[in-house]
N, C-alpha and C. Protein backbone atom coordinates (compact mmCIF):
# COMPACT_ATOMS: atom_id res chain seq x y z
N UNK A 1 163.78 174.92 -9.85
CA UNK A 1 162.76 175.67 -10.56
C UNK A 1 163.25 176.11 -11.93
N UNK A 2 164.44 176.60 -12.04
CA UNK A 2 165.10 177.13 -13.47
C UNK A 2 165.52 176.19 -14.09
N UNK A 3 165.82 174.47 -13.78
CA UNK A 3 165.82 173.50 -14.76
C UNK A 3 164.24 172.97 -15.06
N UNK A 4 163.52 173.38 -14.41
CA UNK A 4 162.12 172.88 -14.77
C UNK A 4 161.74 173.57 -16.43
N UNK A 5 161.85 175.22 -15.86
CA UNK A 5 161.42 176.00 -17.14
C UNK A 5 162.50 176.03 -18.23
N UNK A 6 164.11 175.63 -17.78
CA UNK A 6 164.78 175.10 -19.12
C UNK A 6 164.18 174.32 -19.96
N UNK A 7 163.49 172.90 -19.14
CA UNK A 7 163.28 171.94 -20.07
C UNK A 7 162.18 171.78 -20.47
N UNK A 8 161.30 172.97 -20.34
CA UNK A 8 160.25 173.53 -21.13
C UNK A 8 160.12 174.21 -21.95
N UNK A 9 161.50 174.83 -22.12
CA UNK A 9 161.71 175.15 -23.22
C UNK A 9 162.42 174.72 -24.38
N UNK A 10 163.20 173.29 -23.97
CA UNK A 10 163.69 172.50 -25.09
C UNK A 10 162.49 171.76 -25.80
N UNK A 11 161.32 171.47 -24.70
CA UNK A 11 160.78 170.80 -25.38
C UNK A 11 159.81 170.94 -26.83
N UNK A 12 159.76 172.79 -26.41
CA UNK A 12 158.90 173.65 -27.55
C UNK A 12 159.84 173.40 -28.64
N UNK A 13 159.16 173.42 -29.98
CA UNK A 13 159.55 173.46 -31.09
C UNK A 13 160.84 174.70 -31.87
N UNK A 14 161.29 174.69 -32.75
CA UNK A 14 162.40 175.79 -32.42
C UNK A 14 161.73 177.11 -33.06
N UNK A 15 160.90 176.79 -33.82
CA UNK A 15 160.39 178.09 -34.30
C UNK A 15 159.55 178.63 -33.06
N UNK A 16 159.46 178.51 -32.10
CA UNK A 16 158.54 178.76 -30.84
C UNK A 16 157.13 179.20 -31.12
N UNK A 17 156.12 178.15 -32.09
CA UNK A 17 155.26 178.21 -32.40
C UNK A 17 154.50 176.91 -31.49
N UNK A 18 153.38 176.94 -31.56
CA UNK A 18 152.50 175.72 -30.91
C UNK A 18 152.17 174.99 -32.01
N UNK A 19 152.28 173.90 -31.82
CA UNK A 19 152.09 172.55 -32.80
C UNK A 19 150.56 172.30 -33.29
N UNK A 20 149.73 172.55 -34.44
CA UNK A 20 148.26 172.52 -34.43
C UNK A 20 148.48 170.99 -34.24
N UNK A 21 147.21 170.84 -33.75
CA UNK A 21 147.06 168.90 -33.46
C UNK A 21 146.69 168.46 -34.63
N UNK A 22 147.30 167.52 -35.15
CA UNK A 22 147.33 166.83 -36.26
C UNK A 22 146.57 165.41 -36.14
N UNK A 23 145.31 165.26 -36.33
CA UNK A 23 145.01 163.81 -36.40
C UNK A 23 144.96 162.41 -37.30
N UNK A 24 145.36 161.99 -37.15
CA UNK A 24 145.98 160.76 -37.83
C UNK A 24 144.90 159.45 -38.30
N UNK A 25 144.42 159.30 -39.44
CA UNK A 25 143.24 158.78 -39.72
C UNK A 25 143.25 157.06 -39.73
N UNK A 26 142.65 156.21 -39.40
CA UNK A 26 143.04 154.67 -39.71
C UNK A 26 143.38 154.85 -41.28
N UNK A 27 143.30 155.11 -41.93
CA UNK A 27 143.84 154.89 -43.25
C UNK A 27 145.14 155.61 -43.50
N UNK A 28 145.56 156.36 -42.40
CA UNK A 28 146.71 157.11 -42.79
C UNK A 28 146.58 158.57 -43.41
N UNK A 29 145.51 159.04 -43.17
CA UNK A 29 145.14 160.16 -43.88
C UNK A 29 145.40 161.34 -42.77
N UNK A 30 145.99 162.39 -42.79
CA UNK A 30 146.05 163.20 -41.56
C UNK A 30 144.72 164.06 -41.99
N UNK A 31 144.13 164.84 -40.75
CA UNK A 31 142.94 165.68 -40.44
C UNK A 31 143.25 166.62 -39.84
N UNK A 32 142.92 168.03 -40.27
CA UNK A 32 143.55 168.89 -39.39
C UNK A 32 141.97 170.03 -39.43
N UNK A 33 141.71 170.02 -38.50
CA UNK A 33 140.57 171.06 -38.53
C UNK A 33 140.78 172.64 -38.58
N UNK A 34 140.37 173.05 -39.75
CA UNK A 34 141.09 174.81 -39.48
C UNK A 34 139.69 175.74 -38.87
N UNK A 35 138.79 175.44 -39.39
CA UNK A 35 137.93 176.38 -38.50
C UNK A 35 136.65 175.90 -38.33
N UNK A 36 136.03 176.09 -37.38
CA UNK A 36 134.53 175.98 -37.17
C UNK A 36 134.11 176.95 -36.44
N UNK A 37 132.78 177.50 -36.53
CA UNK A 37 131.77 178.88 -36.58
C UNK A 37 130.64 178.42 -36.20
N UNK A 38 129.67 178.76 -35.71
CA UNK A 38 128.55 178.73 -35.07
C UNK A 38 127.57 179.77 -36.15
N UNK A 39 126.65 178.78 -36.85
CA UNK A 39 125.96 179.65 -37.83
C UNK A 39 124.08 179.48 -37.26
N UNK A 40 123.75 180.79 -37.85
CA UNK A 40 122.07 181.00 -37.59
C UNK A 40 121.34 180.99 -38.24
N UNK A 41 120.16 180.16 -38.73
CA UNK A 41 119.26 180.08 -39.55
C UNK A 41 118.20 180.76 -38.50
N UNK A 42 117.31 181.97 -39.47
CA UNK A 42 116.08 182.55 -38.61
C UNK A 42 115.17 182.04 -39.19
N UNK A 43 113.93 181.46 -38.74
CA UNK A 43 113.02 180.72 -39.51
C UNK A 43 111.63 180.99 -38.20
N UNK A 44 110.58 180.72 -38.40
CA UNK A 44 109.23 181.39 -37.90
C UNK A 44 109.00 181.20 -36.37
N UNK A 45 109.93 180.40 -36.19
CA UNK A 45 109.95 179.79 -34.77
C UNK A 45 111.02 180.64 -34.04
N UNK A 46 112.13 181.42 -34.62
CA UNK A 46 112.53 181.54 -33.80
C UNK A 46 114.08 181.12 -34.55
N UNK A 47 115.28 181.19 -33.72
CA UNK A 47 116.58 180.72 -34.67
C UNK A 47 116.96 179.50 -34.08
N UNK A 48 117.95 178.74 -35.28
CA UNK A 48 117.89 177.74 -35.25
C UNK A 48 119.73 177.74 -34.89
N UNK A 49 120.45 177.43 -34.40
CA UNK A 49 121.96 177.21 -34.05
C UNK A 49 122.59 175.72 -34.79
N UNK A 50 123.38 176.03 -35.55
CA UNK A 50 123.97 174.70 -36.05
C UNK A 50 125.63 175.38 -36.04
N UNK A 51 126.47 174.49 -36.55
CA UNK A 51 127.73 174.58 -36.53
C UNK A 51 128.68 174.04 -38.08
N UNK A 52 129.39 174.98 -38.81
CA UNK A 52 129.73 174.89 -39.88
C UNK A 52 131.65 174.15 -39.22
N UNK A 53 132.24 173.16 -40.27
CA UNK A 53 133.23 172.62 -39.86
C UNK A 53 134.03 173.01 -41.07
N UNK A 54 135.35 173.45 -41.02
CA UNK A 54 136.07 173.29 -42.36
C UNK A 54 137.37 172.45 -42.50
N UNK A 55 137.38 171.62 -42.72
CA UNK A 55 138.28 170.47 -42.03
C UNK A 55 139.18 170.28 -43.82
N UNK A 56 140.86 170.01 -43.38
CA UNK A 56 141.47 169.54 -44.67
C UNK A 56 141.81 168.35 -44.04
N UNK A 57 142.29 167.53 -45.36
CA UNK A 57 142.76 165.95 -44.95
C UNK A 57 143.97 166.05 -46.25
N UNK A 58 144.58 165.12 -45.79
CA UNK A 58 146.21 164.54 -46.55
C UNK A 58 146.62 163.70 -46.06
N UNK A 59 147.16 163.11 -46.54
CA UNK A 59 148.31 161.71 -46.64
C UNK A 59 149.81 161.96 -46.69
N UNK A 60 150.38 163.56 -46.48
CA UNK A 60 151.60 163.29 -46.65
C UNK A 60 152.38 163.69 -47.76
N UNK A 61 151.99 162.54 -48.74
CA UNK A 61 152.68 162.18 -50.06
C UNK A 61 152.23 163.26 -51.33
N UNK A 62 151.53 164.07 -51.33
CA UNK A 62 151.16 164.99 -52.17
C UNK A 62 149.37 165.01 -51.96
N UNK A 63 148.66 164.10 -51.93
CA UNK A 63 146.99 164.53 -51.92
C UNK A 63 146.62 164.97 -50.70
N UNK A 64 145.76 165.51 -51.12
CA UNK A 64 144.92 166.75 -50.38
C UNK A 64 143.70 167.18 -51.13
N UNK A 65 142.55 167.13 -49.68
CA UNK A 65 141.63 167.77 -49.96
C UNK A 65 140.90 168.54 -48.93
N UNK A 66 139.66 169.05 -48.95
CA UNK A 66 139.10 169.90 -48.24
C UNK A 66 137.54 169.85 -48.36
N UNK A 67 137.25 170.04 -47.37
CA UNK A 67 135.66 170.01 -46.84
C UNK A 67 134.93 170.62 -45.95
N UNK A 68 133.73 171.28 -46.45
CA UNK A 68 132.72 171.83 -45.28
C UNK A 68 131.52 171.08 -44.73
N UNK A 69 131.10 170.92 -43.66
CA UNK A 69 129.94 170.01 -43.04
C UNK A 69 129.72 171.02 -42.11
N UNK A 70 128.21 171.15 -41.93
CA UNK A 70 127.19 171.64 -41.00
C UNK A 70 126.81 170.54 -40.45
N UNK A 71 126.22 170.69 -38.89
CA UNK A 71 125.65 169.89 -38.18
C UNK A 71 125.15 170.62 -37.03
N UNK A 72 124.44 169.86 -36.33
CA UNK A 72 123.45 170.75 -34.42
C UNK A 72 124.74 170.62 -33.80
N UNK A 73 125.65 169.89 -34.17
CA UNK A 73 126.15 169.52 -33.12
C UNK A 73 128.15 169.60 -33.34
N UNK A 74 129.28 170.33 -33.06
CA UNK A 74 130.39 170.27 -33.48
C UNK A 74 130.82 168.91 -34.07
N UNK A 75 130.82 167.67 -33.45
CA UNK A 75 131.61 166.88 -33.78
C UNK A 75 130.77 166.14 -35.02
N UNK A 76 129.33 166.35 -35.39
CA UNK A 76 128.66 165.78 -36.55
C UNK A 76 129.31 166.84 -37.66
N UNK A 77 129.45 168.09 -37.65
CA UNK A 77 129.74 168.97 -38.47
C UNK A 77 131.52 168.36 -38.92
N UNK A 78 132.54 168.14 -37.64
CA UNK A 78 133.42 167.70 -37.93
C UNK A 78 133.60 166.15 -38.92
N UNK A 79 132.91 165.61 -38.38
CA UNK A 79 132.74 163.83 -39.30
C UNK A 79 132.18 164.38 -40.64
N UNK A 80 131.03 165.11 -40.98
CA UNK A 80 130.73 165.33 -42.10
C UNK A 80 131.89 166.57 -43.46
N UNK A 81 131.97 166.77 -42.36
CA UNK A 81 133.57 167.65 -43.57
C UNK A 81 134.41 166.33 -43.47
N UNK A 82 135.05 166.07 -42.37
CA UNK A 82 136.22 165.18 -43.04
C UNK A 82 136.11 164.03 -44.06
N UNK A 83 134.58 163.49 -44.35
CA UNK A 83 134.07 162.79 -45.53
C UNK A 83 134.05 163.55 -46.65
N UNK A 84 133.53 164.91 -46.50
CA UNK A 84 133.79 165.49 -48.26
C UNK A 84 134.83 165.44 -48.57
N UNK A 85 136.26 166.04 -47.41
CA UNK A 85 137.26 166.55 -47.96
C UNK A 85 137.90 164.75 -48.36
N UNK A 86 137.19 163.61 -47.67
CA UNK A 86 138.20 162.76 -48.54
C UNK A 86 137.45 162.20 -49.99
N UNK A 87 136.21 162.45 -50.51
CA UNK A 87 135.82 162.74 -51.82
C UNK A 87 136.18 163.18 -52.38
N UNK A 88 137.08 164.81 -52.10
CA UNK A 88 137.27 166.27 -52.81
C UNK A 88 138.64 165.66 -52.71
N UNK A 89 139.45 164.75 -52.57
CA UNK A 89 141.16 164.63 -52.68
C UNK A 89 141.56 164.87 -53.84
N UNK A 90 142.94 165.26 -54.02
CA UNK A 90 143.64 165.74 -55.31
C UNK A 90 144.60 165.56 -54.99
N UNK A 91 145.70 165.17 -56.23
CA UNK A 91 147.00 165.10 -56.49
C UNK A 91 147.59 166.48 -56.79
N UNK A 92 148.79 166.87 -56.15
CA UNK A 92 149.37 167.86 -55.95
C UNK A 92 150.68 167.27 -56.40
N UNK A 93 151.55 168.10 -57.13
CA UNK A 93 153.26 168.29 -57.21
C UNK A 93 154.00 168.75 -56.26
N UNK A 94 154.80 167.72 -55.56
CA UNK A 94 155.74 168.19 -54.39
C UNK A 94 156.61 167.75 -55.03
N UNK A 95 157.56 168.63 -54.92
CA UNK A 95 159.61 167.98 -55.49
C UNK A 95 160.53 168.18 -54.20
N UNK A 96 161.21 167.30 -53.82
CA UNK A 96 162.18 167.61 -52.78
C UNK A 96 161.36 168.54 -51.68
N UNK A 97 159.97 168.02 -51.50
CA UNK A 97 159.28 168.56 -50.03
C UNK A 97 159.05 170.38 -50.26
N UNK A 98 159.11 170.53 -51.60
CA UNK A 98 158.85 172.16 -51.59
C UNK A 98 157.97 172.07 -53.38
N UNK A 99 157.10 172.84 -53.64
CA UNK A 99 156.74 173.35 -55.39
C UNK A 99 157.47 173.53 -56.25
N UNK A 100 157.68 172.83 -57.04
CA UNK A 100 158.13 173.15 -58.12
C UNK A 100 158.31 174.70 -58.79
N UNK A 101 157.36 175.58 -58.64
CA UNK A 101 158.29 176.62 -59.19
C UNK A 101 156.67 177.39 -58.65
N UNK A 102 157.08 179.11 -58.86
CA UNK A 102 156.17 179.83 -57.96
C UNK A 102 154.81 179.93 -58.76
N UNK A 103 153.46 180.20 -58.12
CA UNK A 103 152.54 180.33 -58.61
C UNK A 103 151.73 181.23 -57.61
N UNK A 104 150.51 181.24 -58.06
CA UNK A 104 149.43 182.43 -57.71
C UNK A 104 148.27 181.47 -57.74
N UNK A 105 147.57 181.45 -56.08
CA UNK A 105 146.39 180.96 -56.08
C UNK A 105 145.05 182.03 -56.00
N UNK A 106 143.93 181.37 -56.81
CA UNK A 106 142.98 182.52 -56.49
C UNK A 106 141.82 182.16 -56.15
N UNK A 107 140.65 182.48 -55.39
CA UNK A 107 139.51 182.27 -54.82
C UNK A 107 138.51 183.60 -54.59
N UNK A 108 137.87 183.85 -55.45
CA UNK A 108 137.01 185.26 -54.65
C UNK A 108 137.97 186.31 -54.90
N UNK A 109 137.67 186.83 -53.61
CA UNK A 109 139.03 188.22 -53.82
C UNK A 109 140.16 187.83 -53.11
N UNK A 110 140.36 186.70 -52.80
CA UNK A 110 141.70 185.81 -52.04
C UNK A 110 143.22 185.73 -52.83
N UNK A 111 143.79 186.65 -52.95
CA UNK A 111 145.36 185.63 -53.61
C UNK A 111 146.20 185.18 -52.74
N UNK A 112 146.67 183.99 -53.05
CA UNK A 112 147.97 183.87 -52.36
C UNK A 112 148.91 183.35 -52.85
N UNK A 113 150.34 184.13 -52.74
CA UNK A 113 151.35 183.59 -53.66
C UNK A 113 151.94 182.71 -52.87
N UNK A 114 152.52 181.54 -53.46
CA UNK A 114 153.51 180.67 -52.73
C UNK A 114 154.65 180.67 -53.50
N UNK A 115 155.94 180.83 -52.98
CA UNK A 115 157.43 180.59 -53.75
C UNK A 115 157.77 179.56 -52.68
N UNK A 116 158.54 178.56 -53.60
CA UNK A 116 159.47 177.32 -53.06
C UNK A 116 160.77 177.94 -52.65
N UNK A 117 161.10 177.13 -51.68
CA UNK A 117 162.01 177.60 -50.73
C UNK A 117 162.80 176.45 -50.69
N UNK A 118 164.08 176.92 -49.84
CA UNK A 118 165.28 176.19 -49.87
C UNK A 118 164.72 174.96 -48.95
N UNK A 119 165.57 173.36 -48.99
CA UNK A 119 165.33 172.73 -47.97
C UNK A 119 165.77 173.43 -46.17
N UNK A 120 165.01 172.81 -45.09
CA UNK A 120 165.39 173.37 -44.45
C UNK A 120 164.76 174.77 -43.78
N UNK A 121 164.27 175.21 -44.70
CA UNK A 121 163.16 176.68 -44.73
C UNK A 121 162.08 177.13 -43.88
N UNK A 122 161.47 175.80 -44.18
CA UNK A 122 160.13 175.52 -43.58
C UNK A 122 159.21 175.90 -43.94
N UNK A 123 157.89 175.74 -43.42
CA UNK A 123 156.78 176.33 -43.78
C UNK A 123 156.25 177.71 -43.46
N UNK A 124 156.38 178.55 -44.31
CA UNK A 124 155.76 180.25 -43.73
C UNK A 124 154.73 180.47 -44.12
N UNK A 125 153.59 179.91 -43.61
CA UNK A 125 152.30 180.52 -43.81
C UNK A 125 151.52 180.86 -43.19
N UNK A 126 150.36 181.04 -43.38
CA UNK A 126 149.05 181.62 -42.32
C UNK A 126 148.28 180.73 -41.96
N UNK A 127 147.84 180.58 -40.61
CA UNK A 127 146.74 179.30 -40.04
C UNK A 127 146.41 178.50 -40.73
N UNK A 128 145.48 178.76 -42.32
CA UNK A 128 144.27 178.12 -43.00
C UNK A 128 145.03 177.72 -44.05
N UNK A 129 146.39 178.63 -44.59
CA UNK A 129 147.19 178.14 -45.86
C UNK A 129 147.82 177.06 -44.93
N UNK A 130 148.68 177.25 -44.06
CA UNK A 130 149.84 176.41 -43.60
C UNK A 130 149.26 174.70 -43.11
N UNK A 131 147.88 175.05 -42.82
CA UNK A 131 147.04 173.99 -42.42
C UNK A 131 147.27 172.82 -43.89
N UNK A 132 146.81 173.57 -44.98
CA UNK A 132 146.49 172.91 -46.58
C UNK A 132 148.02 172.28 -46.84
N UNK A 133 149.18 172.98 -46.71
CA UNK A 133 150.71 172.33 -47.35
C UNK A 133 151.24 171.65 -46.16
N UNK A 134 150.95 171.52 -45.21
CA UNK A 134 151.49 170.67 -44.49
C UNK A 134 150.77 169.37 -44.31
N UNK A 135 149.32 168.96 -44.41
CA UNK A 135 148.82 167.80 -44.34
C UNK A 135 149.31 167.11 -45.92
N UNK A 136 149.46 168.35 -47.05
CA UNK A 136 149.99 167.90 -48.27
C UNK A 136 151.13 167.21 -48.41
N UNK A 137 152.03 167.91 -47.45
CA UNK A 137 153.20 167.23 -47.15
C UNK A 137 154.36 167.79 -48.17
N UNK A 138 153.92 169.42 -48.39
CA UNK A 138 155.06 170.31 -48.59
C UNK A 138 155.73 170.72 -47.01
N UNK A 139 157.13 170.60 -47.34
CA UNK A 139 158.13 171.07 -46.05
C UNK A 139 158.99 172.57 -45.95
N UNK A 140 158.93 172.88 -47.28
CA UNK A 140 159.49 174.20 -47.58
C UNK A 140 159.09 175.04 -48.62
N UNK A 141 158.11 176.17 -48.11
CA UNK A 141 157.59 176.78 -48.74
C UNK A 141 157.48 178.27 -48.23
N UNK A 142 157.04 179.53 -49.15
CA UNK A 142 157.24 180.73 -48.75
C UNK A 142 156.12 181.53 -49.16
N UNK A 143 154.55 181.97 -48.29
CA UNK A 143 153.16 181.83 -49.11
C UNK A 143 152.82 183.75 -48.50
N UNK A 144 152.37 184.14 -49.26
CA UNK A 144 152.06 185.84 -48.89
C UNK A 144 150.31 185.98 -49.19
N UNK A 145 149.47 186.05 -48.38
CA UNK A 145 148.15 186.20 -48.83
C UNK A 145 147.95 187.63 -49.05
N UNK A 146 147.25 188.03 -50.23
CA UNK A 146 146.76 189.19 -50.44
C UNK A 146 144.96 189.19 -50.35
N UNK A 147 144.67 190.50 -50.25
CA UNK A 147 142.95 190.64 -50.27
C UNK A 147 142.42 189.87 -49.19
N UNK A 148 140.96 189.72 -49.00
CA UNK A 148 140.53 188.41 -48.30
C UNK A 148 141.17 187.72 -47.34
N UNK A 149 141.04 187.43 -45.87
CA UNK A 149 141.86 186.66 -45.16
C UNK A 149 140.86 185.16 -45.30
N UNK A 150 139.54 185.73 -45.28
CA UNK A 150 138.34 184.49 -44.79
C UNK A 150 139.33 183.23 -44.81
N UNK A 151 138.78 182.28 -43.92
CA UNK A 151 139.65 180.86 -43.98
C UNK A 151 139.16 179.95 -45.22
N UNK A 152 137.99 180.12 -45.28
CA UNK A 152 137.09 179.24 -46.48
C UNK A 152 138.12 179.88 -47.66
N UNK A 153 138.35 181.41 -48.03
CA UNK A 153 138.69 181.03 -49.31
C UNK A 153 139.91 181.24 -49.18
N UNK A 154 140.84 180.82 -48.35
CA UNK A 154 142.41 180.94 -48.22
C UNK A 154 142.39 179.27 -48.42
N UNK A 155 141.95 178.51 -48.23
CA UNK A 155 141.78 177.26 -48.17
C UNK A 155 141.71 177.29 -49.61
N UNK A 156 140.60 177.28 -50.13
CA UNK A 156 140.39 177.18 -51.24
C UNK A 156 141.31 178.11 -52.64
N UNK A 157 142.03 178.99 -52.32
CA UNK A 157 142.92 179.89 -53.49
C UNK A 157 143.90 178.94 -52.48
N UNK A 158 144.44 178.51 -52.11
CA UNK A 158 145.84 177.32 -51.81
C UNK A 158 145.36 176.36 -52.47
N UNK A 159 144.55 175.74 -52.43
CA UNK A 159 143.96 174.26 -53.33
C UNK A 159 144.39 174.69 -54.68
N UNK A 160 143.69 175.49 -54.96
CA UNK A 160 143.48 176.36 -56.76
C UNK A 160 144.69 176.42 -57.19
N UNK A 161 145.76 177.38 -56.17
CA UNK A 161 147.09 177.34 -56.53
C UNK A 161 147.88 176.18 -56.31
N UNK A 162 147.92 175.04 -55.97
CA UNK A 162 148.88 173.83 -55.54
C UNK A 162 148.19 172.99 -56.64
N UNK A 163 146.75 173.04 -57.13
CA UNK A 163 146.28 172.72 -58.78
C UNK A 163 146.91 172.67 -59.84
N UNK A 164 147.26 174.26 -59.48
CA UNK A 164 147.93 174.31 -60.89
C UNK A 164 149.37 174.36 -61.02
N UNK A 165 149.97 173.50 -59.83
CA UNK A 165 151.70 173.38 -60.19
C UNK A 165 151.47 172.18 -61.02
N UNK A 166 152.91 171.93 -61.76
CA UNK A 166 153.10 170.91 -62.89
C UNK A 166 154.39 170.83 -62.97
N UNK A 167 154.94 169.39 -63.13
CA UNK A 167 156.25 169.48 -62.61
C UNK A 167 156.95 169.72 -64.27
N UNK A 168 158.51 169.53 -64.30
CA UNK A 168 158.98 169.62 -65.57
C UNK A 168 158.46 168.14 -66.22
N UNK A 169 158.37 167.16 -66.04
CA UNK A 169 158.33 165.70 -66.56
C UNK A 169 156.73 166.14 -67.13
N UNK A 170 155.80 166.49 -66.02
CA UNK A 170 154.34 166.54 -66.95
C UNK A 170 154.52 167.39 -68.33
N UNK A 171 155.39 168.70 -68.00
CA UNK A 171 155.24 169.34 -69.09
C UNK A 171 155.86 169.08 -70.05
N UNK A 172 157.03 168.55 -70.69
CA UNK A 172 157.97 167.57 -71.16
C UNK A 172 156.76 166.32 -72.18
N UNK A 173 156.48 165.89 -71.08
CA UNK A 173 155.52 165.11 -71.83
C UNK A 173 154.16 165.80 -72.45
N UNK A 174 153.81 166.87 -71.75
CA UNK A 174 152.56 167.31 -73.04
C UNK A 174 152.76 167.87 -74.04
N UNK A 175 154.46 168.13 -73.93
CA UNK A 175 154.95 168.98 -75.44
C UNK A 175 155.57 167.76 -76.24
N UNK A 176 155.64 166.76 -75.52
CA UNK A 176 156.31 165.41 -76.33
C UNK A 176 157.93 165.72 -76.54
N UNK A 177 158.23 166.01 -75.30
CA UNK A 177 160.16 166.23 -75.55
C UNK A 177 160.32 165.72 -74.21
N UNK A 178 161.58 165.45 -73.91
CA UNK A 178 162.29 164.97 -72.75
C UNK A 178 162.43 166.09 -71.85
N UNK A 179 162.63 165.57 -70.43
CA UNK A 179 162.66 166.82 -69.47
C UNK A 179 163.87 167.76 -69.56
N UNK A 180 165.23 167.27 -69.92
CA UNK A 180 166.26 167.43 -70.44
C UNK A 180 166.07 168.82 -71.15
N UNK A 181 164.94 168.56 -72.14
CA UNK A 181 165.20 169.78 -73.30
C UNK A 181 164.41 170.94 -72.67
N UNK A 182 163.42 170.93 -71.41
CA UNK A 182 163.15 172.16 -70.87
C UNK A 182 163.57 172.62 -70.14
């Protein structure tokens, strides 16, 4: 019985967190669903029940995007976000699996700061942020949300902020000098 629950516990991860399910797209795109809600339209008849999906998608390699779909039904709401969010994709700056240097995302009354972290570090974030840098395919990062928890705009002030990183080479080149000289 006590080697059973040993090797239930090697098998958990070491941060002793539960693994969100990560789905894996034929194109290679990962899908990770962060929230869905049960929303009410009141209309003359009486209310109407549909289901809001907020689904991010990534590849890994730096893009990422994000999407909302309504539907009657969960899994139409799910198919219809994971099509916006791969419309809504964006190129993001990852260096050595962590940001280039710290920034401030914002959405509404949402901030959230992210500082890059050592390799090794890992990811410290909250459900709806940690959801966005890991399908991105940041590995070490360090994110503090202020104001606002809502998932919609923690999602969205992480997008805003992973926007606006820029590595030294982009900036180098929009000042027209070598990376060297910054």
């Amino acid at each position: 019985m006590a080697e059973e629950i040993k090797k239930k516990r090697e098998d958990r991860p070491a941060n002793n967190r539960r693994e969100r399910p990560v789905k894996k797209e034929d194109d290679g795109m990962e899908k990770r669903l962060v929230h869905v809600r049960r929303v009410t339209k009141v209309v003359k008849g009486g209310r109407t029940m549909r289901f809001s999906a907020l689904v991010v998608v990534g590849d890994g390699k730096g893009n990422v995007g994000m999407g909302i779909g309504k539907g009657a039904e969960v899994p139409n709401a799910i198919d219809k976000a994971t099509v916006v969010a791969k419309k809504n994709m964006r190129k993001i700056s990852v260096v050595n699996g962590t940001i280039p240097h710290e920034t401030v995302g914002k959405f509404s009354t949402t901030k959230i700061l992210m500082l890059p972290a050592e390799e090794g570090h890992g990811v410290i974030a909250g459900g709806a942020a940690r959801a966005v840098l890991e399908v991105a395919g940041v590995k070490d990062i360090v994110t503090k949300i202020h104001g606002s928890t809502n998932r919609i705009n923690v999602v969205r002030a992480t997008m805003n902020g992973l926007l606006s990183l820029k590595t030294r080479e982009e900036i180098a080149t929009r000042r027209g000098k070598k990376p060297e000289e910054i």
